[in-house]
C-alpha atoms as a PDB file:
ATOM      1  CA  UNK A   1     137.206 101.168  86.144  1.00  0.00           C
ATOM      2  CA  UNK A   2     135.392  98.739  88.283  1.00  0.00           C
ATOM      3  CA  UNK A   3     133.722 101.322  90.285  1.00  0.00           C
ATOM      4  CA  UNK A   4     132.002 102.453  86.881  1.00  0.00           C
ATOM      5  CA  UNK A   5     130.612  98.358  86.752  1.00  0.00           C
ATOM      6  CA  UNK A   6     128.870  99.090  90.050  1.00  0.00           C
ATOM      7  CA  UNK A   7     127.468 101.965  88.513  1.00  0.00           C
ATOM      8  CA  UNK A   8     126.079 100.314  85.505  1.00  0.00           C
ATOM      9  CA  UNK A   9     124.500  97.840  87.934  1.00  0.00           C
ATOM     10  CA  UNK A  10     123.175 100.583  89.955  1.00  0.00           C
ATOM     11  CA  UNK A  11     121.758 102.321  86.890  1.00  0.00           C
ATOM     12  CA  UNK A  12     120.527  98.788  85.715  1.00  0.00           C
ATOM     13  CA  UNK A  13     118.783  98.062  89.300  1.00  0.00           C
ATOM     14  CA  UNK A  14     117.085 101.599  88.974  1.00  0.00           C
ATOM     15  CA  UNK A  15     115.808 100.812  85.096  1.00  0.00           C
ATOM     16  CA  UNK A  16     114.490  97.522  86.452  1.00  0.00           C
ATOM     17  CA  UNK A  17     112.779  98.920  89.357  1.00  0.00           C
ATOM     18  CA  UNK A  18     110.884 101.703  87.363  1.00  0.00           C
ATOM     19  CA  UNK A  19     109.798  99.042  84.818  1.00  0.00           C
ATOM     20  CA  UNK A  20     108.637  96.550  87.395  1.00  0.00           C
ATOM     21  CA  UNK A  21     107.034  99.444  88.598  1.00  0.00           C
ATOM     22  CA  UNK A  22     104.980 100.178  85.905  1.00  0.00           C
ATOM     23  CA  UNK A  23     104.133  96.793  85.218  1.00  0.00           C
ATOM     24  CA  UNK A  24     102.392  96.215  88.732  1.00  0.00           C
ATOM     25  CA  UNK A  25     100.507 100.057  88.380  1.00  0.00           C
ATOM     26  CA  UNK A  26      99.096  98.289  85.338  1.00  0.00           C
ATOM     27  CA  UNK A  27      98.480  95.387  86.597  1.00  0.00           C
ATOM     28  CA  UNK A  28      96.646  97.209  89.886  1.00  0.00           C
ATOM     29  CA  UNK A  29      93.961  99.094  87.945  1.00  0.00           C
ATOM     30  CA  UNK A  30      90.811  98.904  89.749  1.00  0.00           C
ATOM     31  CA  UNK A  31      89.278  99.182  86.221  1.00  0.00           C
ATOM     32  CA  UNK A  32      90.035  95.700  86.302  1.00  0.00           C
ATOM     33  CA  UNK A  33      88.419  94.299  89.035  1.00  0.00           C
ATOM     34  CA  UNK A  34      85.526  96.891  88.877  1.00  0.00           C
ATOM     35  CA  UNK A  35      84.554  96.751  85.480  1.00  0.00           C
ATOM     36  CA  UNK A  36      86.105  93.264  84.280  1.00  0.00           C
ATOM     37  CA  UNK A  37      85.104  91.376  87.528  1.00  0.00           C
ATOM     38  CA  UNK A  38      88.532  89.960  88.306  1.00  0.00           C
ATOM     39  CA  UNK A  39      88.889  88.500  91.523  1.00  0.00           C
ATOM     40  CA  UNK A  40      90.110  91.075  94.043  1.00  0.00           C
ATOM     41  CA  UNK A  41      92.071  88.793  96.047  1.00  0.00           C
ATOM     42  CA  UNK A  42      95.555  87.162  95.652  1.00  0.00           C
ATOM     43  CA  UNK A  43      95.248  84.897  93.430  1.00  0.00           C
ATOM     44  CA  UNK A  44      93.899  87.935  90.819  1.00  0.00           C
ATOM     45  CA  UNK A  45      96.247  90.368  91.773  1.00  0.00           C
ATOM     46  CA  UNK A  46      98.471  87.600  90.625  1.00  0.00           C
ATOM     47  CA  UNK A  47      96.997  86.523  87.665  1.00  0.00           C
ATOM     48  CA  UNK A  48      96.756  90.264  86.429  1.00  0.00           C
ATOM     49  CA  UNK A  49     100.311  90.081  87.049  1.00  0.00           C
ATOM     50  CA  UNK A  50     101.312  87.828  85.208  1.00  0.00           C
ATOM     51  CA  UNK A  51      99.139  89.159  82.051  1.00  0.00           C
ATOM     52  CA  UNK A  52     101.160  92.331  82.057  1.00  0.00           C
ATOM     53  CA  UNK A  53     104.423  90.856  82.717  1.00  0.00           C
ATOM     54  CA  UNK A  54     104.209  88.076  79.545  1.00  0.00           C
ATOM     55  CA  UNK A  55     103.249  91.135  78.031  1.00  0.00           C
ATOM     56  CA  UNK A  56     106.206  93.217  78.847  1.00  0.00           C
ATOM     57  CA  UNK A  57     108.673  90.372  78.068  1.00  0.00           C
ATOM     58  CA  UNK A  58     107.089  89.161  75.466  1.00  0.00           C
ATOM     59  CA  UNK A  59     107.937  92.529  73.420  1.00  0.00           C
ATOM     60  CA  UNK A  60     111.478  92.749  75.226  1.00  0.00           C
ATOM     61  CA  UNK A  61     111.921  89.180  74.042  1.00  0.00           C
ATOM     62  CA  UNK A  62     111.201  90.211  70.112  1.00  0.00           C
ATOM     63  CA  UNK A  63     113.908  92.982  70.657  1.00  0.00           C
ATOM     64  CA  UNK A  64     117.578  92.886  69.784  1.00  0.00           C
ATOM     65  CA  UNK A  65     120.054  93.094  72.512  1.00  0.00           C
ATOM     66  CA  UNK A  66     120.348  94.186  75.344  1.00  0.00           C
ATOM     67  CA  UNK A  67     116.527  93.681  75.749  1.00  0.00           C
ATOM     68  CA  UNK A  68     116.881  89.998  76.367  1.00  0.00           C
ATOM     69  CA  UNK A  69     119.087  90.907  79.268  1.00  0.00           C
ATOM     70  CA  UNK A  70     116.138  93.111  80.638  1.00  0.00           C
ATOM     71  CA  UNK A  71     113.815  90.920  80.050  1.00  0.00           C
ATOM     72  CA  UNK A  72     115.364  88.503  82.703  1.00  0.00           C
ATOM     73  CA  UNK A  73     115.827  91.506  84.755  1.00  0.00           C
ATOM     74  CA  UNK A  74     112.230  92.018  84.675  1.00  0.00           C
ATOM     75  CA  UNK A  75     111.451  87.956  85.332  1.00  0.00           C
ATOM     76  CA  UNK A  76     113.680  88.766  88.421  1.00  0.00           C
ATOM     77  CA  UNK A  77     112.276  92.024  89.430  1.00  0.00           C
ATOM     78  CA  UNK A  78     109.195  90.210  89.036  1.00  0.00           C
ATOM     79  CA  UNK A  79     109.573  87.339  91.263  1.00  0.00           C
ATOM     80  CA  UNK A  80     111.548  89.091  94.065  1.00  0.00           C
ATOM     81  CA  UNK A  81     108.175  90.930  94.175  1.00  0.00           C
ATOM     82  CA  UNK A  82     106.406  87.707  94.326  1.00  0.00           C
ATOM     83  CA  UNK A  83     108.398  86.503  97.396  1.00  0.00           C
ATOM     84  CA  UNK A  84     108.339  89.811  99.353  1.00  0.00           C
ATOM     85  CA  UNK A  85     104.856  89.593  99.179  1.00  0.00           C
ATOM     86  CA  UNK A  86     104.319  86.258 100.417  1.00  0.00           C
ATOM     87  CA  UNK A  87     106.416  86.668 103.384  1.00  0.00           C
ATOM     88  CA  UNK A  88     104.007  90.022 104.061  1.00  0.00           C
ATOM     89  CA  UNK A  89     101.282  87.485 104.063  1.00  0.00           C
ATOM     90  CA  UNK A  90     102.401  85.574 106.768  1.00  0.00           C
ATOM     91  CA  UNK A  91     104.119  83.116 105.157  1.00  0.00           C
ATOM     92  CA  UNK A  92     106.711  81.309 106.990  1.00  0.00           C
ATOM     93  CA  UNK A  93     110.867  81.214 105.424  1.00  0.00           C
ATOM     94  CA  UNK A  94     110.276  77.562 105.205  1.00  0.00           C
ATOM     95  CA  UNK A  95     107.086  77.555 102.915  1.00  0.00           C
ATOM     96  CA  UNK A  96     108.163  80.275 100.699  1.00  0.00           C
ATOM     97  CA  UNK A  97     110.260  77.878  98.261  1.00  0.00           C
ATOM     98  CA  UNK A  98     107.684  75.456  98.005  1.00  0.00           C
ATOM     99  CA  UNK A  99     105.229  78.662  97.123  1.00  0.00           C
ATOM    100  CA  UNK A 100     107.367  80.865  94.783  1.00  0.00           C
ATOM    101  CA  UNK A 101     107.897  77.475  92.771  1.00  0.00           C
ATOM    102  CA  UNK A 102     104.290  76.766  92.602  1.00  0.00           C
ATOM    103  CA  UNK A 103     104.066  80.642  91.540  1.00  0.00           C
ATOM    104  CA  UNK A 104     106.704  79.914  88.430  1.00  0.00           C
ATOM    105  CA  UNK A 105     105.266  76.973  87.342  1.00  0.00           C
ATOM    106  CA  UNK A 106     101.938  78.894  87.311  1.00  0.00           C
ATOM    107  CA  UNK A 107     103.742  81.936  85.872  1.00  0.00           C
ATOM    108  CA  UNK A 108     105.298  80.109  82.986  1.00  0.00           C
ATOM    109  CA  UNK A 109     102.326  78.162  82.398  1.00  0.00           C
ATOM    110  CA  UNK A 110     100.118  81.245  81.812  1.00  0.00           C
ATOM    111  CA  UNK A 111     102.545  82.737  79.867  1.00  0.00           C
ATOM    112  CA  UNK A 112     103.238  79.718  77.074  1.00  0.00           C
ATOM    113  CA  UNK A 113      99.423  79.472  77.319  1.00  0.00           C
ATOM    114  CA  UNK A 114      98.762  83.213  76.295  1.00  0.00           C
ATOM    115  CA  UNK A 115     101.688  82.949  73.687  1.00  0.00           C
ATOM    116  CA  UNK A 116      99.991  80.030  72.084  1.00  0.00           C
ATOM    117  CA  UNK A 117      96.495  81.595  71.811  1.00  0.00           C
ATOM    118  CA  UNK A 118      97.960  84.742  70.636  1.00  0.00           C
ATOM    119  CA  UNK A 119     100.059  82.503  67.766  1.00  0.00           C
ATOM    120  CA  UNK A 120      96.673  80.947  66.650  1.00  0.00           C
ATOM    121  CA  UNK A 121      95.947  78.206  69.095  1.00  0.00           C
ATOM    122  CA  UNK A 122      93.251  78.249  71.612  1.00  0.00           C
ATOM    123  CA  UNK A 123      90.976  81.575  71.662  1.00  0.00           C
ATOM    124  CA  UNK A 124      92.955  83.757  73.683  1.00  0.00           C
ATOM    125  CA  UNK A 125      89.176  84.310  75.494  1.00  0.00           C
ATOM    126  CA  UNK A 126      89.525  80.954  76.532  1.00  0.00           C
ATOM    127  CA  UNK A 127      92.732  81.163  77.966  1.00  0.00           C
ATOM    128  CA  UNK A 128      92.339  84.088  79.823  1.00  0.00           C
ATOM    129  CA  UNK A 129      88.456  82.374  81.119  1.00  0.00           C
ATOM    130  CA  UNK A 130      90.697  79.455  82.479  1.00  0.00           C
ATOM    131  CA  UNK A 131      93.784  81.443  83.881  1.00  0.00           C
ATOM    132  CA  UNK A 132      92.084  85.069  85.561  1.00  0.00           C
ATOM    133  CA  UNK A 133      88.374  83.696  86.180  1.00  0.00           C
ATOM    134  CA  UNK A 134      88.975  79.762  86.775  1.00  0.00           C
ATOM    135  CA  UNK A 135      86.644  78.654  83.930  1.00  0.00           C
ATOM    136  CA  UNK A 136      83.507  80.653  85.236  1.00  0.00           C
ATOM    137  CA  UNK A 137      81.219  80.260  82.561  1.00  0.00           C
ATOM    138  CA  UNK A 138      79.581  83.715  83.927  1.00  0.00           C
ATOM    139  CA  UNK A 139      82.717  85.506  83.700  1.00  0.00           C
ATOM    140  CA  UNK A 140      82.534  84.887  79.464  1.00  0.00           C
ATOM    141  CA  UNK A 141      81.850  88.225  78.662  1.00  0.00           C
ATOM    142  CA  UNK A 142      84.850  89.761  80.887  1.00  0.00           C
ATOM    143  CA  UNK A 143      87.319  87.204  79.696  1.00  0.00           C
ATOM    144  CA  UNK A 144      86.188  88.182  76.030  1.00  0.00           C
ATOM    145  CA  UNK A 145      86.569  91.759  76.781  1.00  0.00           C
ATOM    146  CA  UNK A 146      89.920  91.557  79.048  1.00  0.00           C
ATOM    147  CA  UNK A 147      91.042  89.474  76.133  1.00  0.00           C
ATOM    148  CA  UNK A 148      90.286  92.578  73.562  1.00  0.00           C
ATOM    149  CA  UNK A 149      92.250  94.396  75.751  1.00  0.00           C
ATOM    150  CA  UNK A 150      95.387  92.116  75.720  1.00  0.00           C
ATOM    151  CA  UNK A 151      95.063  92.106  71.650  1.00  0.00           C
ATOM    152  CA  UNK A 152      94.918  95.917  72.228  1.00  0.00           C
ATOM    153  CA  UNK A 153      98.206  96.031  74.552  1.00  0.00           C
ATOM    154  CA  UNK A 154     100.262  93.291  71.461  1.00  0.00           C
ATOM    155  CA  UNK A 155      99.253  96.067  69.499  1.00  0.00           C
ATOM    156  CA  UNK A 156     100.556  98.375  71.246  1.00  0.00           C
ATOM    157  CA  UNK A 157     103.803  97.215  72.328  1.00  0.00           C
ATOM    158  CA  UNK A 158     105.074  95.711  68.834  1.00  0.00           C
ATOM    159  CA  UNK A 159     104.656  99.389  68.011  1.00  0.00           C
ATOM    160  CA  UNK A 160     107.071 100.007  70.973  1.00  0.00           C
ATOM    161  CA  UNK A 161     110.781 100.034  70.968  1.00  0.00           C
ATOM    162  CA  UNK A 162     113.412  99.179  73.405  1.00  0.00           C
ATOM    163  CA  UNK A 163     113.860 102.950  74.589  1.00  0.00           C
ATOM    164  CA  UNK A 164     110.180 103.113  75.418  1.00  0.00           C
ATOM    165  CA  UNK A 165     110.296  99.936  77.524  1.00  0.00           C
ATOM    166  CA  UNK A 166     113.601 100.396  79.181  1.00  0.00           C
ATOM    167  CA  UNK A 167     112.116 104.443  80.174  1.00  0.00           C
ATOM    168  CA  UNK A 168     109.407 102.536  81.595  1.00  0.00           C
ATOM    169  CA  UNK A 169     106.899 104.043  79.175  1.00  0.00           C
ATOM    170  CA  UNK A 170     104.988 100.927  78.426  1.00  0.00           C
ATOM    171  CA  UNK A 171     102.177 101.109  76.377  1.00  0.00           C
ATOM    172  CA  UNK A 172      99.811  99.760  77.767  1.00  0.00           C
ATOM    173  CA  UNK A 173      95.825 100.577  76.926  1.00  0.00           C
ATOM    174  CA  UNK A 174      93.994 102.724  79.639  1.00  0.00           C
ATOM    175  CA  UNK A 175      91.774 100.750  81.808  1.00  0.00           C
ATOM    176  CA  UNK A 176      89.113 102.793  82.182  1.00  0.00           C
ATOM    177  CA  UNK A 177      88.644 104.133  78.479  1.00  0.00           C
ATOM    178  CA  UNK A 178      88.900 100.448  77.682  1.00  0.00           C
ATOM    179  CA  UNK A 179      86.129  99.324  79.883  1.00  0.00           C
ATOM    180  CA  UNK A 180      84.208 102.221  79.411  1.00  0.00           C
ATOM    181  CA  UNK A 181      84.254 102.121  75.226  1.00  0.00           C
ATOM    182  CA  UNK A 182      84.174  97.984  75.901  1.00  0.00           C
ATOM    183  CA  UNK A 183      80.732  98.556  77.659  1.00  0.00           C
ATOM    184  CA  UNK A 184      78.987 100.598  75.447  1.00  0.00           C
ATOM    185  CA  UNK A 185      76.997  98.527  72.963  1.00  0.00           C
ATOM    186  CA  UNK A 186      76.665  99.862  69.442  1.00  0.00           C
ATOM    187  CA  UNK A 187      72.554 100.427  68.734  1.00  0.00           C
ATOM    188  CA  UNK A 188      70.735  99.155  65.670  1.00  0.00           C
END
């Protein structure tokens, strides 16, 4: 009996690890920084990041048990990632705290701030202008269109059920034929 607990867990860790996964594939499109002119460097690989994860848990959070379980798993998965890859960075055991809660509050903060635009408060646009580019006014037309594709992926994913999620099938839109149909511009 308590050897089939470890396997649970075991089966559990290997769920979470496909689904984190998937989540950072998504989040590593070059699409993104290509066509949408998100910063290639740390602080957009993070910010891309979070986008897909608040997107993930945000649909395992509207789903009955045990997704609320998995979502947590996934916050964990998540930020486990976040801390292996500061200390690949160079960052030393006694800075990494300080960091990875920097990285939560900026996590969290991103999150209730994409949740809020999506529930009718700010323009989502403007949201993701202030969290991915840092309020460059140049960058107006990518936030606009990564913010089409974030409407896109809601879409998507309230379409989804737990058994997609947990298989790690997550719907998320296709960067490229995103970009690509985002960039052509209809002809009078």
């Amino acid at each position: 009996m308590i050897f089939s607990l470890f396997k649970r867990r075991d089966a559990n860790a290997e769920l979470v690890g496909r689904l984190h996964e998937a989540v950072a594939n998504a989040a590593r499109a070059p699409a993104f920084y290509r066509d949408l002119h998100v910063p290639d460097t740390v602080e957009g690989r993070f910010d891309m990041m979070v986008l897909h994860a608040f997107l993930t848990l945000r649909r395992l959070k509207a789903l009955p048990a045990p997704a609320e379980d998995l979502a947590q798993d996934l916050i964990d998965a998540v930020f486990k990632g976040f801390d292996h890859a500061l200390r690949e960075l160079g960052v030393g055991d006694v800075s990494v705290p300080k960091r990875m809660k920097t990285m939560a509050g900026a996590f969290f903060g991103r999150a209730k701030a994409y949740e809020l635009a999506l529930g009718g408060g700010e323009p989502l646009a403007d949201a993701v202008l202030r969290n991915v580019y840092a309020h460059a006014p140049e960058r107006r037309a990518d936030a606009d269109r990564l913010a089409a594709y974030v409407r896109e992926a809601v879409g998507r994913f309230e379409a989804a059920g737990f058994d997609d999620i947990a298989a790690a099938r997550l719907p998320f839109p296709d960067p490229d034929a995103f970009c690509a149909a985002a960039s052509v511009t209809p002809t009078a």
